[in-house]
PDB file of N, CA and C in Angstrom:
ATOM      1  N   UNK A   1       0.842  -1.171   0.000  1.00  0.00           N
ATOM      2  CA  UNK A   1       0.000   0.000   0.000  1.00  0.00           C
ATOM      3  C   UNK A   1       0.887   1.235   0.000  1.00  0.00           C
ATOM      4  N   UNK A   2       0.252   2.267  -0.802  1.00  0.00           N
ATOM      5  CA  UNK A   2       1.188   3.347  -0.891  1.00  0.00           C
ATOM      6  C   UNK A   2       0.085   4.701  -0.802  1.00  0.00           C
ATOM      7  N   UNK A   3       0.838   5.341   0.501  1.00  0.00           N
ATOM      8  CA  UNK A   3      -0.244   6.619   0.767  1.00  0.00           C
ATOM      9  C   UNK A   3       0.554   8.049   0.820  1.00  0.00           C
ATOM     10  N   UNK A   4      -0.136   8.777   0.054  1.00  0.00           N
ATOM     11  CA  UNK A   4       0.596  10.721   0.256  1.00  0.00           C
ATOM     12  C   UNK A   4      -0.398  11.289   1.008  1.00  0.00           C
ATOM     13  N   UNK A   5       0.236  11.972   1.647  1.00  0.00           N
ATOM     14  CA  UNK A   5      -0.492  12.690   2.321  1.00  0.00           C
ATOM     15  C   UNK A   5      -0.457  14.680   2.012  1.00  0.00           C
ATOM     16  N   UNK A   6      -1.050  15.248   1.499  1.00  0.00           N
ATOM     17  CA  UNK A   6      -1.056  16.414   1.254  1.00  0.00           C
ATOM     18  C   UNK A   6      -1.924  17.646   2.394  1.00  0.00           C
ATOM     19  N   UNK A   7      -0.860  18.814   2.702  1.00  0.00           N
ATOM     20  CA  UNK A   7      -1.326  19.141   3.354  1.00  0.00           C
ATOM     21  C   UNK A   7      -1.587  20.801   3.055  1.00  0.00           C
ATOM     22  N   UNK A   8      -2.336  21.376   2.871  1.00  0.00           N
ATOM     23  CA  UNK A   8      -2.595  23.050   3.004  1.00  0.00           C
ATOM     24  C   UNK A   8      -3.209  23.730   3.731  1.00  0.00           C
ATOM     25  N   UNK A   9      -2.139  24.391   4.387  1.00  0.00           N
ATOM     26  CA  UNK A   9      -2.518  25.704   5.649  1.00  0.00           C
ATOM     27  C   UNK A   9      -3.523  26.616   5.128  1.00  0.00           C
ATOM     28  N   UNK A  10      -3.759  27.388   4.574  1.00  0.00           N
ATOM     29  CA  UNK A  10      -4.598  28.212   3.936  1.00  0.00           C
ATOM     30  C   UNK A  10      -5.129  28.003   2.740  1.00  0.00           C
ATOM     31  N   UNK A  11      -6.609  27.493   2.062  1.00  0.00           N
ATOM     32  CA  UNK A  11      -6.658  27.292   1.108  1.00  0.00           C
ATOM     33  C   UNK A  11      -6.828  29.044   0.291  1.00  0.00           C
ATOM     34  N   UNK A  12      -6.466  28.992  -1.105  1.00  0.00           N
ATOM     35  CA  UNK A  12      -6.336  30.560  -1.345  1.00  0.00           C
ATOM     36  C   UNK A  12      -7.796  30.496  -2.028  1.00  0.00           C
ATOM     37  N   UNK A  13      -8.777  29.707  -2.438  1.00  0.00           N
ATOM     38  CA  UNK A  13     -10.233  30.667  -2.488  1.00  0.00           C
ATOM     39  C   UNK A  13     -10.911  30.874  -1.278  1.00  0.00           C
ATOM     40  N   UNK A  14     -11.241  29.551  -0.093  1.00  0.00           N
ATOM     41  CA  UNK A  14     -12.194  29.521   0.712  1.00  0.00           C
ATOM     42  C   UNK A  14     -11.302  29.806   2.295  1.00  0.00           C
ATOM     43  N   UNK A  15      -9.935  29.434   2.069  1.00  0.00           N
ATOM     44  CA  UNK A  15      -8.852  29.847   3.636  1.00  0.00           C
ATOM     45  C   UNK A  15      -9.517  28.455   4.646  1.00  0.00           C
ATOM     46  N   UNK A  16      -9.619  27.772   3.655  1.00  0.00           N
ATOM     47  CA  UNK A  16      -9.682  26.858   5.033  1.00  0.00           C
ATOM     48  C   UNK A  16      -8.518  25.978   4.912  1.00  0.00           C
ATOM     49  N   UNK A  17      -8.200  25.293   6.172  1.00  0.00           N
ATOM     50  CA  UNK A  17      -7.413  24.070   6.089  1.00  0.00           C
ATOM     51  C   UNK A  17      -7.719  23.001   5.612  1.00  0.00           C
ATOM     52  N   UNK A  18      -6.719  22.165   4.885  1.00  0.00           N
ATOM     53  CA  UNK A  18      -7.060  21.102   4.366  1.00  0.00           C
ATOM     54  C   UNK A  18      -6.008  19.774   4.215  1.00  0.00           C
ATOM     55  N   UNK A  19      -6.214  18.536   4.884  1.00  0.00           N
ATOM     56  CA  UNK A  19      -5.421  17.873   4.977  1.00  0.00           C
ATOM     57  C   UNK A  19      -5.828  16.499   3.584  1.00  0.00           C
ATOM     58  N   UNK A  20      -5.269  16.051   3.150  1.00  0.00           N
ATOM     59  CA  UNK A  20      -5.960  15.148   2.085  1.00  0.00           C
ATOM     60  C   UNK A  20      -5.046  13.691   2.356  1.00  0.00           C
ATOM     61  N   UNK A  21      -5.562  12.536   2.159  1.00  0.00           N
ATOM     62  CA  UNK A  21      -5.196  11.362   2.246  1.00  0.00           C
ATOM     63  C   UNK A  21      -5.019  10.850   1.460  1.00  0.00           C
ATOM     64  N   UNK A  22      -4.178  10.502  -0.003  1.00  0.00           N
ATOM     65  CA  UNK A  22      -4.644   9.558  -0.762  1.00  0.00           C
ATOM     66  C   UNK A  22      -4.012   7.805  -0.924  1.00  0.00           C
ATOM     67  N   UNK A  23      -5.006   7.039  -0.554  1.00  0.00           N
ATOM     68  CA  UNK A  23      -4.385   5.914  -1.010  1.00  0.00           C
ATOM     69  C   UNK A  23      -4.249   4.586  -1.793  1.00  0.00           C
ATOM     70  N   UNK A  24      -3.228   4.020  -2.385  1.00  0.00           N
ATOM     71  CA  UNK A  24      -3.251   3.198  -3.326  1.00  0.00           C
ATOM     72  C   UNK A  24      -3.200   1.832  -2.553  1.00  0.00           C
ATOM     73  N   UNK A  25      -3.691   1.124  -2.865  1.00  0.00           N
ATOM     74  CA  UNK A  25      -3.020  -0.589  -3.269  1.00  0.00           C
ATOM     75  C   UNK A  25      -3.031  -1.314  -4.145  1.00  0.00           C
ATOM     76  N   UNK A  26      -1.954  -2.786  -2.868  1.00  0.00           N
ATOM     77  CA  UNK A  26      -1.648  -3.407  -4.670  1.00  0.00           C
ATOM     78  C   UNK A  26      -2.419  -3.689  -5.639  1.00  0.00           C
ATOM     79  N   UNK A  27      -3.364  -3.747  -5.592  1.00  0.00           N
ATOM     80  CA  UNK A  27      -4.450  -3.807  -6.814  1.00  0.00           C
ATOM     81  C   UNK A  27      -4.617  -2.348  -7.529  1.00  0.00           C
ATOM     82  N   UNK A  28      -4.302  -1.260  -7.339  1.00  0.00           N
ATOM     83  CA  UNK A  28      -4.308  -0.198  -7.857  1.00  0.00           C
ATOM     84  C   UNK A  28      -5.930   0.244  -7.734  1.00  0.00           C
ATOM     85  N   UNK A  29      -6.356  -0.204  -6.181  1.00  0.00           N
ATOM     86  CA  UNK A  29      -7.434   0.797  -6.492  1.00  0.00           C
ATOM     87  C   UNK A  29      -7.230   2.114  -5.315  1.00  0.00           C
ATOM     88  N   UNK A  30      -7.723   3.144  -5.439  1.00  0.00           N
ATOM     89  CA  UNK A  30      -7.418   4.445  -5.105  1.00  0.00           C
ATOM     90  C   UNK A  30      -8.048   4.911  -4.576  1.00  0.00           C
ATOM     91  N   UNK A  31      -7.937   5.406  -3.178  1.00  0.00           N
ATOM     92  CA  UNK A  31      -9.025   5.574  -1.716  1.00  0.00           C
ATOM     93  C   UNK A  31      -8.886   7.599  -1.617  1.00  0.00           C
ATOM     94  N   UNK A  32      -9.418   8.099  -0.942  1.00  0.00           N
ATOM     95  CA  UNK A  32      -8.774   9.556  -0.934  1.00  0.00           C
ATOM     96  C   UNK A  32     -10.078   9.667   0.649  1.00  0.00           C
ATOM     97  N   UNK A  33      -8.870  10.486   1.455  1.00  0.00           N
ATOM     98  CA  UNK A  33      -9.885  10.884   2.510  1.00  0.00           C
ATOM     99  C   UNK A  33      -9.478  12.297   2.877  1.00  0.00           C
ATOM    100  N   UNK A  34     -10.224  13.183   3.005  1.00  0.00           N
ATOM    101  CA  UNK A  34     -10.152  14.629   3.068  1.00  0.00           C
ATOM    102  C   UNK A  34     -10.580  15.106   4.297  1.00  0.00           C
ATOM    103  N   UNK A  35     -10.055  16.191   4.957  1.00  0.00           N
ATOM    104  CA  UNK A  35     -10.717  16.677   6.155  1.00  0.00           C
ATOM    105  C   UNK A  35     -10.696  17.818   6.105  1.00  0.00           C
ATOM    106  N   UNK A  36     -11.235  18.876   6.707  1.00  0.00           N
ATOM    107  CA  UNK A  36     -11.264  20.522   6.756  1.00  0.00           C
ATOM    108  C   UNK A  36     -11.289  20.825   8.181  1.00  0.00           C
ATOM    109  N   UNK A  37     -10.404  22.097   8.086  1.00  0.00           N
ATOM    110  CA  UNK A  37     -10.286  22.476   9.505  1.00  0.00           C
ATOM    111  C   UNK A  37      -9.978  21.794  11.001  1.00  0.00           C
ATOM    112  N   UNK A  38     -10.398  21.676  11.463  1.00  0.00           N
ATOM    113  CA  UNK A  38     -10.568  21.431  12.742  1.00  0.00           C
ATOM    114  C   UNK A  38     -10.201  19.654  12.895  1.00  0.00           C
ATOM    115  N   UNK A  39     -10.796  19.282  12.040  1.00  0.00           N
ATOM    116  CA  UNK A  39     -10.798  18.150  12.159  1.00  0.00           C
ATOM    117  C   UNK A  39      -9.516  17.733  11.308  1.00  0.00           C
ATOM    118  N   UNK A  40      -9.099  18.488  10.218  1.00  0.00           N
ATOM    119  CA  UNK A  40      -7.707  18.315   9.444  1.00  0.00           C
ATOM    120  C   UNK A  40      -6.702  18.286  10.636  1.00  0.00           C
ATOM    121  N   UNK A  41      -6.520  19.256  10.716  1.00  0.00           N
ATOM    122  CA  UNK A  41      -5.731  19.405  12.251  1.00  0.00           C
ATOM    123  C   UNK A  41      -5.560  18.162  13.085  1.00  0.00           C
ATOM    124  N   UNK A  42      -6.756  17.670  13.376  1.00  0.00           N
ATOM    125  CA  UNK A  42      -6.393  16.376  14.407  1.00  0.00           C
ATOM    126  C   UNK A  42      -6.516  15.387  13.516  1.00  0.00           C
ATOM    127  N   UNK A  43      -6.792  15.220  12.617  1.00  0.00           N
ATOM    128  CA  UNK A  43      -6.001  14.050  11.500  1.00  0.00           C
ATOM    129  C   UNK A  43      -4.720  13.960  11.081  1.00  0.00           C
ATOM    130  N   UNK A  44      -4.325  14.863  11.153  1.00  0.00           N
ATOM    131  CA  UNK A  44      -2.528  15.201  10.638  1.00  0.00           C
ATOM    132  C   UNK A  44      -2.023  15.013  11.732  1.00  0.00           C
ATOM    133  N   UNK A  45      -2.297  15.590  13.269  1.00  0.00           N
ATOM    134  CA  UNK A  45      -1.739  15.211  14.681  1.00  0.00           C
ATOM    135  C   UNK A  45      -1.367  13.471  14.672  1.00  0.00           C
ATOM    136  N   UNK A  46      -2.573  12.793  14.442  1.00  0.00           N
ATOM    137  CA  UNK A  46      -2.832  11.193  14.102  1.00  0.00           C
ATOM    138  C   UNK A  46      -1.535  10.705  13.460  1.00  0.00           C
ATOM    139  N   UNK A  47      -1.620  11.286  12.760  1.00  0.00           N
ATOM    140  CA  UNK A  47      -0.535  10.830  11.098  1.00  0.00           C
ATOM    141  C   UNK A  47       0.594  10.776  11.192  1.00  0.00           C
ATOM    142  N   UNK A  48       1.085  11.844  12.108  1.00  0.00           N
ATOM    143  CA  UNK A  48       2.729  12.237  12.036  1.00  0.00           C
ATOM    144  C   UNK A  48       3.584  11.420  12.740  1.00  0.00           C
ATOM    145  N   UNK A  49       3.166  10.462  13.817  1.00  0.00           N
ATOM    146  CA  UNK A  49       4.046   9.755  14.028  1.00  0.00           C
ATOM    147  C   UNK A  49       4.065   8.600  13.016  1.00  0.00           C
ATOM    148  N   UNK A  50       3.173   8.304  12.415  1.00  0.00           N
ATOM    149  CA  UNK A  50       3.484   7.105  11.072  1.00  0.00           C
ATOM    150  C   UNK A  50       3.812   7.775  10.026  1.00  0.00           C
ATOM    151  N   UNK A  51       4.120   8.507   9.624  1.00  0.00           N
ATOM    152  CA  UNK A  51       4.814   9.158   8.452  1.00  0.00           C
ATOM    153  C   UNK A  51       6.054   8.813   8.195  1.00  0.00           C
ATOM    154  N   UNK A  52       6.810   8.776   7.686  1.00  0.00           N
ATOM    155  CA  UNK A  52       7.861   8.125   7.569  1.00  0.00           C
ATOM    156  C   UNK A  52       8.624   9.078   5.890  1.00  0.00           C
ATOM    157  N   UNK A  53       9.655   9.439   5.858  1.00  0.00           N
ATOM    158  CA  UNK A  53      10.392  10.854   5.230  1.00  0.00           C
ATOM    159  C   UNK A  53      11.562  11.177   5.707  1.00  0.00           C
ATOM    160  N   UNK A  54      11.939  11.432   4.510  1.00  0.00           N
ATOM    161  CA  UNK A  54      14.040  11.540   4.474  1.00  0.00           C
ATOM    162  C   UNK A  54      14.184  13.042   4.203  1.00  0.00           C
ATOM    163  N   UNK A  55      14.855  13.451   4.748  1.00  0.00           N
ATOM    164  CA  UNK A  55      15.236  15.094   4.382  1.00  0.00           C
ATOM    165  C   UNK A  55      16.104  14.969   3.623  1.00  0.00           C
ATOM    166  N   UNK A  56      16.507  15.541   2.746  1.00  0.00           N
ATOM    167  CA  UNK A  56      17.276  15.388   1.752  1.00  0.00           C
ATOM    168  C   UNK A  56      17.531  17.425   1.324  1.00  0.00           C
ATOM    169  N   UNK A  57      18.780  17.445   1.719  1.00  0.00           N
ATOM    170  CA  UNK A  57      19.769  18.402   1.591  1.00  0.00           C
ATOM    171  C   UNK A  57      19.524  18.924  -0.062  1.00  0.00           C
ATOM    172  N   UNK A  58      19.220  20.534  -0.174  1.00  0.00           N
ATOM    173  CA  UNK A  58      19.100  21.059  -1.990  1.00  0.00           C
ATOM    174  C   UNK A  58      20.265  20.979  -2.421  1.00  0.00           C
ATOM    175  N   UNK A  59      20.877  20.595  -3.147  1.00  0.00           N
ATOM    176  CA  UNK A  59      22.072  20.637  -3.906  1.00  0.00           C
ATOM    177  C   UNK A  59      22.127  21.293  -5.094  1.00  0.00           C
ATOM    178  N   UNK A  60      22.893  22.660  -4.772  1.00  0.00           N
ATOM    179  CA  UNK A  60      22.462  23.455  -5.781  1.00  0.00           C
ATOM    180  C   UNK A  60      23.933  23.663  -6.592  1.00  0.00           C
ATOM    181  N   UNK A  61      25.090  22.884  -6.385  1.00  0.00           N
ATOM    182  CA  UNK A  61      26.195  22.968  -7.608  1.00  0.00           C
ATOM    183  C   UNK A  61      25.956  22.860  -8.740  1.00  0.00           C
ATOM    184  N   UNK A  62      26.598  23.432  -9.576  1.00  0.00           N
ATOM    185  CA  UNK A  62      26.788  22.864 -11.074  1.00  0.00           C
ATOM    186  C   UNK A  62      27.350  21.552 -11.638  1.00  0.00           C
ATOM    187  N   UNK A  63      26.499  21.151 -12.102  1.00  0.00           N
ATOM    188  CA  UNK A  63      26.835  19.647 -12.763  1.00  0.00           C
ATOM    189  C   UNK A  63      27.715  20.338 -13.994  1.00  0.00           C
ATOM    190  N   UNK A  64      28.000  19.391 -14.695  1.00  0.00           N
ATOM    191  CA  UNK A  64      28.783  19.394 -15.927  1.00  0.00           C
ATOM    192  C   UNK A  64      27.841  18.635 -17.024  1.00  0.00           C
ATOM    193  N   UNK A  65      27.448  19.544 -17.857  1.00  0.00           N
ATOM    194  CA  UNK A  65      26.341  18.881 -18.565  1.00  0.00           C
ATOM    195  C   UNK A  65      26.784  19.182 -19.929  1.00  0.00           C
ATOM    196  N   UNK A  66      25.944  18.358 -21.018  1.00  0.00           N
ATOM    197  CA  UNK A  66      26.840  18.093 -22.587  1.00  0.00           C
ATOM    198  C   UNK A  66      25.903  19.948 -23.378  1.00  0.00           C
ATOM    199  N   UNK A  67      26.432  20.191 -24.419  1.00  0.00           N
ATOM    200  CA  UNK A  67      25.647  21.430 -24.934  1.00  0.00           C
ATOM    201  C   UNK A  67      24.365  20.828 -25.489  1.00  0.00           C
ATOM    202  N   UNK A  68      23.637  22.046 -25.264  1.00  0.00           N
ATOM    203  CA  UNK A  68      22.503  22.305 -25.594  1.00  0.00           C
ATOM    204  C   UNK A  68      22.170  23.082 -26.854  1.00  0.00           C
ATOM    205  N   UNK A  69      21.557  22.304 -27.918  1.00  0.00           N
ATOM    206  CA  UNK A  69      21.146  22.529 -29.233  1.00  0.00           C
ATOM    207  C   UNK A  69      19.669  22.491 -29.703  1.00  0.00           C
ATOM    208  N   UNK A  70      19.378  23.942 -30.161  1.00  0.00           N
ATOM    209  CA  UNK A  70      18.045  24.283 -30.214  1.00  0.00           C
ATOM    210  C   UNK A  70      17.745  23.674 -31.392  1.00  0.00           C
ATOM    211  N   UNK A  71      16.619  22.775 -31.404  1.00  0.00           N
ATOM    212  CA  UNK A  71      16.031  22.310 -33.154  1.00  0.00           C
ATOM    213  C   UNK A  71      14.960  23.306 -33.161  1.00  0.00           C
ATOM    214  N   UNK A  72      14.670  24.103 -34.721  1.00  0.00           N
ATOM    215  CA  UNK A  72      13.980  24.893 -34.753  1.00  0.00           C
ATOM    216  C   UNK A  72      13.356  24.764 -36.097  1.00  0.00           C
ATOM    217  N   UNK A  73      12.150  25.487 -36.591  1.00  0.00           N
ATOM    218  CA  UNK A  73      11.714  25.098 -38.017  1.00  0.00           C
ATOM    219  C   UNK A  73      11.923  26.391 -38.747  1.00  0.00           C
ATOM    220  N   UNK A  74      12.508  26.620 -40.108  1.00  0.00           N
ATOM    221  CA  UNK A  74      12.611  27.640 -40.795  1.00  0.00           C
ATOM    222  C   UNK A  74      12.074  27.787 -42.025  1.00  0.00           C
ATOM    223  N   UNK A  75      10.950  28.090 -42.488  1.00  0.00           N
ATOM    224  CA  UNK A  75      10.657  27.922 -43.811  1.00  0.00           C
ATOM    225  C   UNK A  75      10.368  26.731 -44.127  1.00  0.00           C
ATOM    226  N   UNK A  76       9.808  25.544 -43.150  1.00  0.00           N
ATOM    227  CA  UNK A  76       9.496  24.389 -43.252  1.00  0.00           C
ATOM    228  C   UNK A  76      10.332  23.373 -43.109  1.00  0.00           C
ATOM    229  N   UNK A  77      11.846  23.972 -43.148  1.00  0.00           N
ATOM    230  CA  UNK A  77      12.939  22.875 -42.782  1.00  0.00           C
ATOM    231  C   UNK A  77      13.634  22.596 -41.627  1.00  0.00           C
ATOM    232  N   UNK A  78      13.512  21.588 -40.988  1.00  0.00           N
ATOM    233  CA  UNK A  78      14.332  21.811 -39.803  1.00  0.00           C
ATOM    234  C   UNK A  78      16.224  22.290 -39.687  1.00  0.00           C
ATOM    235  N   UNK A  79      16.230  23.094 -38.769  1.00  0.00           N
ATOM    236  CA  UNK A  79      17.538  22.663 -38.622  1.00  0.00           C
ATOM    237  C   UNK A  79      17.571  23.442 -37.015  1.00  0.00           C
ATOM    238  N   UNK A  80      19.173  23.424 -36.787  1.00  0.00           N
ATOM    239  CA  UNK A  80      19.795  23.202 -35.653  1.00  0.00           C
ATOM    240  C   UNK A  80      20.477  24.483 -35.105  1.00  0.00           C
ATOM    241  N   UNK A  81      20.008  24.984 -33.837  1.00  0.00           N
ATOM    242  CA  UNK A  81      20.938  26.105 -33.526  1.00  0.00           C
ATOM    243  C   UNK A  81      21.767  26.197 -32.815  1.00  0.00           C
ATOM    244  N   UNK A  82      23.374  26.703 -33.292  1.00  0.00           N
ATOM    245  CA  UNK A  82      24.636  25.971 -32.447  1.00  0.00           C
ATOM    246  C   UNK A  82      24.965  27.304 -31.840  1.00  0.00           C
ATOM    247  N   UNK A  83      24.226  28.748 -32.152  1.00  0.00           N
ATOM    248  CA  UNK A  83      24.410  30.347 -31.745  1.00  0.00           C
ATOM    249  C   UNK A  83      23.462  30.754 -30.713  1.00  0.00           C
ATOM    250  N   UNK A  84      23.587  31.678 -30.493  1.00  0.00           N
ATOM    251  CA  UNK A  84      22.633  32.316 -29.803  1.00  0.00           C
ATOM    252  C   UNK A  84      21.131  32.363 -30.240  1.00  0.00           C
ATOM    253  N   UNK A  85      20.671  32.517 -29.453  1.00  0.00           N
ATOM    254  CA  UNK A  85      18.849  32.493 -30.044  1.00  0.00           C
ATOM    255  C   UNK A  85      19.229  33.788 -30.095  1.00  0.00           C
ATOM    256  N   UNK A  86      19.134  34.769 -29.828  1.00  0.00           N
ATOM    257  CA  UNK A  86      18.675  35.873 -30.595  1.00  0.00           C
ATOM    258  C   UNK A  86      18.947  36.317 -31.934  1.00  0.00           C
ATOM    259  N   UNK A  87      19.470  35.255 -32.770  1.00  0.00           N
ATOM    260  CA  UNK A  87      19.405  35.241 -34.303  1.00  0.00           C
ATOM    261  C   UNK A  87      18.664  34.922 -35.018  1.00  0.00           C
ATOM    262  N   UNK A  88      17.767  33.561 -34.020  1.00  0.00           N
ATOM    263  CA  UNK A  88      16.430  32.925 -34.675  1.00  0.00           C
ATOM    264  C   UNK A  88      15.858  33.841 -35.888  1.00  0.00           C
ATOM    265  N   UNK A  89      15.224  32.794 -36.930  1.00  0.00           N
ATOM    266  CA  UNK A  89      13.722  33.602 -36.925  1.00  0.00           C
ATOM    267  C   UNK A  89      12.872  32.605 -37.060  1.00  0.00           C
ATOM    268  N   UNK A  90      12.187  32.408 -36.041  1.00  0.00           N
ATOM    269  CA  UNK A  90      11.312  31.251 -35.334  1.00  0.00           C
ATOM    270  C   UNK A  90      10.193  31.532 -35.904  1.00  0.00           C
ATOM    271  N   UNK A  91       9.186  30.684 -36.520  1.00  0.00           N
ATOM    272  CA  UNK A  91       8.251  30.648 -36.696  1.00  0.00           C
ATOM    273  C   UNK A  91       7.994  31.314 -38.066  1.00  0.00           C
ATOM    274  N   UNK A  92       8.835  30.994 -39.248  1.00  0.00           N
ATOM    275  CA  UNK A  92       8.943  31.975 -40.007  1.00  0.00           C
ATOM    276  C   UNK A  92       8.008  30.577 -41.649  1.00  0.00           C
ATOM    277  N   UNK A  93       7.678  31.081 -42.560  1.00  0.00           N
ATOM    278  CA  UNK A  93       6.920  30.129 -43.183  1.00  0.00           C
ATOM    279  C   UNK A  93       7.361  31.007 -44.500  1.00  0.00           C
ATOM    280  N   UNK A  94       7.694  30.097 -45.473  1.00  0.00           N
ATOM    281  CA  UNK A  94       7.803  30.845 -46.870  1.00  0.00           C
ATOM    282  C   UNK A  94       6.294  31.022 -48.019  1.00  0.00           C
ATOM    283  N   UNK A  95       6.389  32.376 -48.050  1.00  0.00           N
ATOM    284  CA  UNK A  95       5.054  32.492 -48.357  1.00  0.00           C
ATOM    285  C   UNK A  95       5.461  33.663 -50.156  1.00  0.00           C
ATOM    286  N   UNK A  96       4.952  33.243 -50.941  1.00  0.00           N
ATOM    287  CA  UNK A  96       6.325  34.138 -52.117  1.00  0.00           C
ATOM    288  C   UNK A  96       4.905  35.220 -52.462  1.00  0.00           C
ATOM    289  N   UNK A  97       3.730  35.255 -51.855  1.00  0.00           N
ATOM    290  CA  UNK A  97       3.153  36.866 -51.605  1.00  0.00           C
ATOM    291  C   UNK A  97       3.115  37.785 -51.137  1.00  0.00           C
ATOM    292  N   UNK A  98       4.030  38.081 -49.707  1.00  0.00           N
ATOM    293  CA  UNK A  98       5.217  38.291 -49.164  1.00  0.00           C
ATOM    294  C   UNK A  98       6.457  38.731 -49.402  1.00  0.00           C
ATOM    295  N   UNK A  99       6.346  40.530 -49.205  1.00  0.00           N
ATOM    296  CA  UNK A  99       7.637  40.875 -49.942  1.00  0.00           C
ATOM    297  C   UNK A  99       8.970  40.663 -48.570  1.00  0.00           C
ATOM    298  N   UNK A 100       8.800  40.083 -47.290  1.00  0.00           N
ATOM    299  CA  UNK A 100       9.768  40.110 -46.422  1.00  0.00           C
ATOM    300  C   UNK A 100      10.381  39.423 -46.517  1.00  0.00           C
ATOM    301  N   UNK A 101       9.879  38.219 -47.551  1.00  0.00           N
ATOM    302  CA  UNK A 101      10.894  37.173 -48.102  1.00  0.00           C
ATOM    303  C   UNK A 101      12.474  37.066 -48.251  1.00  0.00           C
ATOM    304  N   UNK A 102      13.234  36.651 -47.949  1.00  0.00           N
ATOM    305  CA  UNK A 102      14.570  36.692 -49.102  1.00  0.00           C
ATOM    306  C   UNK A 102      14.528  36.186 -50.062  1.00  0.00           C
TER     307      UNK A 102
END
């Protein structure tokens, strides 16, 4: 069995609390139990000692990652951008009634 538990302090249309339950098993069928306010509160009190969660530290270094190459369409053909985008011309369609043509 596999359960999340979701929780929101303030909802932003109605401001209420809201604790949500959802759960799976192995059969994949899918349970959901919801509470508001008052009663969220002492459902989540319930919960927290069976919860079970790893903190896990943000790691915000730089990896070393391979380049990044924009595929783009030009006049119906693809190709590849190895420059800066601000050379694009994205979204461009050959149309020969159209004097902006080249």
């Amino acid at each position: 069995m596999l359960c999340e538990v979701d929780y929101l302090s303030k909802c932003p249309v109605c401001g209420h609390t809201v604790v949500q339950l959802t759960r799976i098993d192995n059969d994949d069928n899918i349970s959901v139990v919801r509470k508001v306010n008052k009663k969220a509160k002492e459902f989540l009190t319930k919960l927290k000692n069976k919860i079970l969660y790893e903190i896990r530290p943000i790691n915000y270094s730089k990896t070393n990652c391979g380049k990044f190459y924009l595929n783009y369409n030009e006049f119906g053909v693809k190709k590849r951008c190895y420059s800066n985008l601000s050379t694009l011309k994205m979204g461009l369609t050959e149309n020969k009634y159209l004097k902006i043509n080249p």
